[in-house]
C-alpha atoms as a PDB file:
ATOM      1  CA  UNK A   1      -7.712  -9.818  -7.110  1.00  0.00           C
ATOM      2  CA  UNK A   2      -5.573 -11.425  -4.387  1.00  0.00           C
ATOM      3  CA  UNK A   3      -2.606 -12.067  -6.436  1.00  0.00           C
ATOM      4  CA  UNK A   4      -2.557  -8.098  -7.674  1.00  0.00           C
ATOM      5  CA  UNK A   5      -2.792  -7.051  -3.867  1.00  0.00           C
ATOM      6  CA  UNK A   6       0.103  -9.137  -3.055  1.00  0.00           C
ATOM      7  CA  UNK A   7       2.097  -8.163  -5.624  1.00  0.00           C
ATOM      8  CA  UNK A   8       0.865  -4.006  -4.376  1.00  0.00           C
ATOM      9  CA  UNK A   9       1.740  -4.857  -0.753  1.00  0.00           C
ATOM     10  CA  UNK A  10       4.839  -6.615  -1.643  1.00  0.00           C
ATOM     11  CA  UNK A  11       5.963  -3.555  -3.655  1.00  0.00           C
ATOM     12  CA  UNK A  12       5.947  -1.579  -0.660  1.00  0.00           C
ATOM     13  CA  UNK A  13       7.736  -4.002   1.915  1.00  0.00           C
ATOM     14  CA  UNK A  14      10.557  -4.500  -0.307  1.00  0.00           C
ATOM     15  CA  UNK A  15      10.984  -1.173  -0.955  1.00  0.00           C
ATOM     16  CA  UNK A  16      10.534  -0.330   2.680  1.00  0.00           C
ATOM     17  CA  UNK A  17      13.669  -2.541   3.395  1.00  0.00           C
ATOM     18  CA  UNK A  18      15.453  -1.384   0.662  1.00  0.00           C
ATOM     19  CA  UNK A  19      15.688   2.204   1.862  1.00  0.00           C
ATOM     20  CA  UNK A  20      16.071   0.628   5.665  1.00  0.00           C
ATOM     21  CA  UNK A  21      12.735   0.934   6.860  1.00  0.00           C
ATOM     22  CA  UNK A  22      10.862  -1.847   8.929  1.00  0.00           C
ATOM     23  CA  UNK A  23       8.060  -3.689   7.987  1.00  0.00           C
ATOM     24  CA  UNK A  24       6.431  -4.417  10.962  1.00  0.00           C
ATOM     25  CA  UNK A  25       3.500  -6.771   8.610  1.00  0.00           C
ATOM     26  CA  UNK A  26       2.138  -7.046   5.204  1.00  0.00           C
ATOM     27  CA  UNK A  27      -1.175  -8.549   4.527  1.00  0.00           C
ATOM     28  CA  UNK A  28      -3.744  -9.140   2.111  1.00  0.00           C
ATOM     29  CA  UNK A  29      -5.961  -9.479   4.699  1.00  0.00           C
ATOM     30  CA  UNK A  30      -6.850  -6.500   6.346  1.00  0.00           C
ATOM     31  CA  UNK A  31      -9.355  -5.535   9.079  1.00  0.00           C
ATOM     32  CA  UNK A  32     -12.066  -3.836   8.236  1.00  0.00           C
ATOM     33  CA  UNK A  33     -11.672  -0.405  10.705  1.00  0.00           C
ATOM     34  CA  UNK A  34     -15.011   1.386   9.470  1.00  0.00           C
ATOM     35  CA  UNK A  35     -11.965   3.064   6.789  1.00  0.00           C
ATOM     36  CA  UNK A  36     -12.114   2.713   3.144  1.00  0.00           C
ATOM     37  CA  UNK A  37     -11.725  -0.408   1.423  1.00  0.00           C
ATOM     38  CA  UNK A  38      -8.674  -1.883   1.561  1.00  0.00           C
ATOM     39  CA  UNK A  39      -7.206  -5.213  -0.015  1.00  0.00           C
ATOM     40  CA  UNK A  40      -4.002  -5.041   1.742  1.00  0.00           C
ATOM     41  CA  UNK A  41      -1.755  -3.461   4.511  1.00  0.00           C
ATOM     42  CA  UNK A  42       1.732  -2.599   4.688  1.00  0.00           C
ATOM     43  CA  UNK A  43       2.725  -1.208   8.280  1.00  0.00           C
ATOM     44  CA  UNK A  44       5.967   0.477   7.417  1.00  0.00           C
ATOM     45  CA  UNK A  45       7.731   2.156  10.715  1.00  0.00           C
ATOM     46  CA  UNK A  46      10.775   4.944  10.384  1.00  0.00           C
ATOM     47  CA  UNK A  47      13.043   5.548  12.920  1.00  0.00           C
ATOM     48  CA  UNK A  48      13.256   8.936  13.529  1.00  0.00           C
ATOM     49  CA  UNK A  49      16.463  10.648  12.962  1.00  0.00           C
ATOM     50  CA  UNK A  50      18.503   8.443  11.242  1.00  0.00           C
ATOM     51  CA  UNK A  51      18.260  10.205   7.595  1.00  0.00           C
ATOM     52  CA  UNK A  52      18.088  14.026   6.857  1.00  0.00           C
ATOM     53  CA  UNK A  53      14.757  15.482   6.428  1.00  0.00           C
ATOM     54  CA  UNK A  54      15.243  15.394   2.292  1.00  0.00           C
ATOM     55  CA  UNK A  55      16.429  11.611   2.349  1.00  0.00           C
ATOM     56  CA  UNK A  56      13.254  10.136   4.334  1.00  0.00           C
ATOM     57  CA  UNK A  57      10.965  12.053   2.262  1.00  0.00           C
ATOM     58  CA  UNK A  58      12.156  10.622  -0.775  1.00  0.00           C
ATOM     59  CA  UNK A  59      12.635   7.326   1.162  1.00  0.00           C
ATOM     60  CA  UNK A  60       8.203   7.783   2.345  1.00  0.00           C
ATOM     61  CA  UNK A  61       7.647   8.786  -1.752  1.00  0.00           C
ATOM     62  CA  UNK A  62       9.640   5.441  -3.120  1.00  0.00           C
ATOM     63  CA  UNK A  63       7.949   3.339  -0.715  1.00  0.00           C
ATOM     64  CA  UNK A  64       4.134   5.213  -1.241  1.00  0.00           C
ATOM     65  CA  UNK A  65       4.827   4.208  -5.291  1.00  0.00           C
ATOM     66  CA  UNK A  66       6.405   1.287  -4.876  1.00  0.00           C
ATOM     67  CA  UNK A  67       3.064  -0.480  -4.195  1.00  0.00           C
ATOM     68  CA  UNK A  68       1.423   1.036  -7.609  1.00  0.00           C
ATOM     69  CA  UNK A  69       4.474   0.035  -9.576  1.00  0.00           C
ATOM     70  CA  UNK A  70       4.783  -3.082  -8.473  1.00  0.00           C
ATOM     71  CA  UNK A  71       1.211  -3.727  -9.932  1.00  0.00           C
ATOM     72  CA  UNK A  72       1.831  -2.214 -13.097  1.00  0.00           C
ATOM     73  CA  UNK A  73       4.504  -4.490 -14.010  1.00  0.00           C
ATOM     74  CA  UNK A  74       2.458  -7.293 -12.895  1.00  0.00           C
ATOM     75  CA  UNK A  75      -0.429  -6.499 -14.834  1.00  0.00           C
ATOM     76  CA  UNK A  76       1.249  -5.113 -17.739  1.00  0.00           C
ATOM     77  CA  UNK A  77      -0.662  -1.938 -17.962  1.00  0.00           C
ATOM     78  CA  UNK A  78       1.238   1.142 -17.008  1.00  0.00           C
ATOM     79  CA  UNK A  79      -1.291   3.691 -16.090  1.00  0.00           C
ATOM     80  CA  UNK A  80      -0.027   6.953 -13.840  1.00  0.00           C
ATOM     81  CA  UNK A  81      -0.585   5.902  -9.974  1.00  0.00           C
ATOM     82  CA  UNK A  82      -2.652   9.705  -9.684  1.00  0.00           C
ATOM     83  CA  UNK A  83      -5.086   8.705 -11.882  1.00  0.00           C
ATOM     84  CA  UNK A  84      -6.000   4.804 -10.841  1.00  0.00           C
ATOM     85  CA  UNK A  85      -8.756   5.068  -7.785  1.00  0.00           C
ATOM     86  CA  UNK A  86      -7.940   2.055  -5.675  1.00  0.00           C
ATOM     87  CA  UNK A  87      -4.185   3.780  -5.551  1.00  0.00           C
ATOM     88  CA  UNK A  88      -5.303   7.214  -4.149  1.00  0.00           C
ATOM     89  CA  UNK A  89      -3.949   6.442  -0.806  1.00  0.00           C
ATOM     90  CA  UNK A  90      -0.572   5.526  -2.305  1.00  0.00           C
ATOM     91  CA  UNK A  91      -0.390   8.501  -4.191  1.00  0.00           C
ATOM     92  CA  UNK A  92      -1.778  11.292  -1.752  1.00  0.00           C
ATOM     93  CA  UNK A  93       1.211   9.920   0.553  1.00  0.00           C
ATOM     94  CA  UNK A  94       3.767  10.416  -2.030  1.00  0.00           C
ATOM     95  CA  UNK A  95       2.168  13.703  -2.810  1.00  0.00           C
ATOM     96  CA  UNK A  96       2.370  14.765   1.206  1.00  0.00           C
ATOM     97  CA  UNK A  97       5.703  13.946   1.229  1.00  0.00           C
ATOM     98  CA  UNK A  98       6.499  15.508  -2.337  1.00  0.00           C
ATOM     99  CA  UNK A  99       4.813  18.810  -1.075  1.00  0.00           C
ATOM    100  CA  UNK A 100       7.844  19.183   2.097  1.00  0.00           C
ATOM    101  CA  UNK A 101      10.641  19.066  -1.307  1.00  0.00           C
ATOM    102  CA  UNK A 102       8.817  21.579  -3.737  1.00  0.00           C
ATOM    103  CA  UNK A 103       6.260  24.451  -3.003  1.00  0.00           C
ATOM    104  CA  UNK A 104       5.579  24.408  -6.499  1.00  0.00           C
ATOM    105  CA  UNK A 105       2.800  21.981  -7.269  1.00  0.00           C
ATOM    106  CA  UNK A 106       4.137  21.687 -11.347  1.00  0.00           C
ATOM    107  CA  UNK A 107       7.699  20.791  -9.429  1.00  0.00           C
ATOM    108  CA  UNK A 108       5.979  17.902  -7.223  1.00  0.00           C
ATOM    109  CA  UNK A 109       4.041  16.282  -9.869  1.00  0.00           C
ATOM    110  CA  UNK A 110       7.319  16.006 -12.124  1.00  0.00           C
ATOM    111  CA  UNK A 111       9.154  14.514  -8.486  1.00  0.00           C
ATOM    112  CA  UNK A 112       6.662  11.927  -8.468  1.00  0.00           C
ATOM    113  CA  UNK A 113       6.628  11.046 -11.953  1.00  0.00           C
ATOM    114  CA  UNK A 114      10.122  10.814 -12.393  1.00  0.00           C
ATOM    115  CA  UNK A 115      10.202   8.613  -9.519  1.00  0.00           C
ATOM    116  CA  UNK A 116       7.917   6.445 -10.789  1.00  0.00           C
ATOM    117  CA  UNK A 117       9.456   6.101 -14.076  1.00  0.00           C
ATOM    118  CA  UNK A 118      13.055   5.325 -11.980  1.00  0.00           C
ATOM    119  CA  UNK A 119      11.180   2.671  -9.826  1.00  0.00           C
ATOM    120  CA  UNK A 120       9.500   1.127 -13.117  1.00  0.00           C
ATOM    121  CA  UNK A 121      12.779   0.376 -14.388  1.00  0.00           C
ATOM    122  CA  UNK A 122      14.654  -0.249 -11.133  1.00  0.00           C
ATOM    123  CA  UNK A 123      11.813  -2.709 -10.264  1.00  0.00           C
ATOM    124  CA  UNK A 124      11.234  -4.800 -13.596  1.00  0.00           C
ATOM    125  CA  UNK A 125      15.428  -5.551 -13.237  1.00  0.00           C
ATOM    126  CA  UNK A 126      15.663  -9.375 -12.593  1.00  0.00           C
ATOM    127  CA  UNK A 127      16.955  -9.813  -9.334  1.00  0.00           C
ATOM    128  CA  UNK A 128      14.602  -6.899  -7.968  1.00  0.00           C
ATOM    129  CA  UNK A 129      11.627  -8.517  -9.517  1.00  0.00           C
ATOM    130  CA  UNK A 130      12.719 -11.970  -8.279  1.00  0.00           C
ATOM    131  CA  UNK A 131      12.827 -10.674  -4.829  1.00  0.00           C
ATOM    132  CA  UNK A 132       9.407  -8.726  -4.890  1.00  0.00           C
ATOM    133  CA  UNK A 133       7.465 -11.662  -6.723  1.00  0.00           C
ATOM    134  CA  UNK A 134       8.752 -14.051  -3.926  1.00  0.00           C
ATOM    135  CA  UNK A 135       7.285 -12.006  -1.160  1.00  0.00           C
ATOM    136  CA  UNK A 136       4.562 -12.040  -3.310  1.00  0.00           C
ATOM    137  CA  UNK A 137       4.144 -15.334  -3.109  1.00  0.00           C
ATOM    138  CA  UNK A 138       4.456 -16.400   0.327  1.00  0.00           C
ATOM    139  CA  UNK A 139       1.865 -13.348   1.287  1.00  0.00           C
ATOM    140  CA  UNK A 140      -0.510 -15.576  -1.123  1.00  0.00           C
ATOM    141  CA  UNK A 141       0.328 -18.151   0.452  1.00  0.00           C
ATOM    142  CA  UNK A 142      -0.325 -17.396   4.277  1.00  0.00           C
ATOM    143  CA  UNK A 143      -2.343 -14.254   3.491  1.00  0.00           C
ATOM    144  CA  UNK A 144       0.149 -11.696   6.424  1.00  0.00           C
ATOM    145  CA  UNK A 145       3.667 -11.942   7.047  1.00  0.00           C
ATOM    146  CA  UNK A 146       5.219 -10.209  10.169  1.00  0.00           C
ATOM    147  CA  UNK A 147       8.291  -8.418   9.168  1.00  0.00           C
ATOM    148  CA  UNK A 148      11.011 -10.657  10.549  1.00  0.00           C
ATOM    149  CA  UNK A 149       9.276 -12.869   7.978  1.00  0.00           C
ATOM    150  CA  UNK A 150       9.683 -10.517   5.288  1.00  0.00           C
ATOM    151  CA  UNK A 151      13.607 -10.086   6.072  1.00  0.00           C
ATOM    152  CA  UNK A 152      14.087 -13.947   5.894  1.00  0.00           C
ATOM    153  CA  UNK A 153      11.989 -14.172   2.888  1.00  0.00           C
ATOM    154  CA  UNK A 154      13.937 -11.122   1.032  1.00  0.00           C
ATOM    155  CA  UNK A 155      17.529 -12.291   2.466  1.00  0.00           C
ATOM    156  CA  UNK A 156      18.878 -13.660  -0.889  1.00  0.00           C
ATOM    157  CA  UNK A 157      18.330 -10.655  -2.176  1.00  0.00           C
ATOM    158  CA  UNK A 158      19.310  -8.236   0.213  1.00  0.00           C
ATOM    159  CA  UNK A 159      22.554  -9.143   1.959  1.00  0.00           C
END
């Protein structure tokens, strides 16, 4: 079960500095806040202003899948991240920010979807997957990484 949640939270930090985000941590070792169940934690911060309003929404949907994706490649099965319980969080995220692009509910699902499909493929590429499934292993390793920890870890990869 660890080794899925760090390849989840690791999904979402490397997206996060992919689309210039900061990871502030990642852990598979979360506190238990009287919230639901969690395996992991990815505390992703934004700084305000520096996309449009239709860039960081797409930016908050990439890195609310990323997480979900990043699993399904790992475990081989690629089930839809609305219908997988433990990825309801991930998903009603992407769907908040999916519902500020398109009234239309039909419109949103198909956003999300489509992005998913795009981060499957953009993800599972070699040097993206090399990147992710290092992270992955250092957060297995020491269990939470602060995120100057996570830039030196994905530097290869993202100079």
């Amino acid at each position: 079960m660890e080794e899925i949640s760090a390849y989840h939270e690791s999904g979402h930090a490397f997206m996060a500095v992919r689309v210039g985000a900061q990871v502030r941590s990642v852990t598979i070792d979360p506190d238990w806040d009287d919230g639901p169940r969690r395996t992991g934690d990815a505390q992703i911060a934004w700084q305000p202003g520096r996309w449009s309003n239709k860039e960081y929404l797409q930016k908050r949907i990439m890195v609310a899948l990323a997480g979900p994706v990043a699993e399904m490649i790992h475990s081989g099965d690629p089930f839809h991240p609305g219908l997988v319980e433990e990825w309801q969080g991930d998903w009603s995220e992407a769907l908040r920010a999916a519902a500020e692009l398109h009234t239309d509910h039909q419109r949103r699902l198909a956003h999300l979807e489509t992005t998913t499909v795009e981060l499957y493929q953009w993800l599972r590429q070699d040097q993206h997957w090399a990147a992710l499934a290092a992270l992955a292993d250092h957060l297995l390793a020491h269990e939470t990484l602060e995120g100057e920890q996570v830039l030196e870890i994905l530097a290869p990869w993202t100079r």
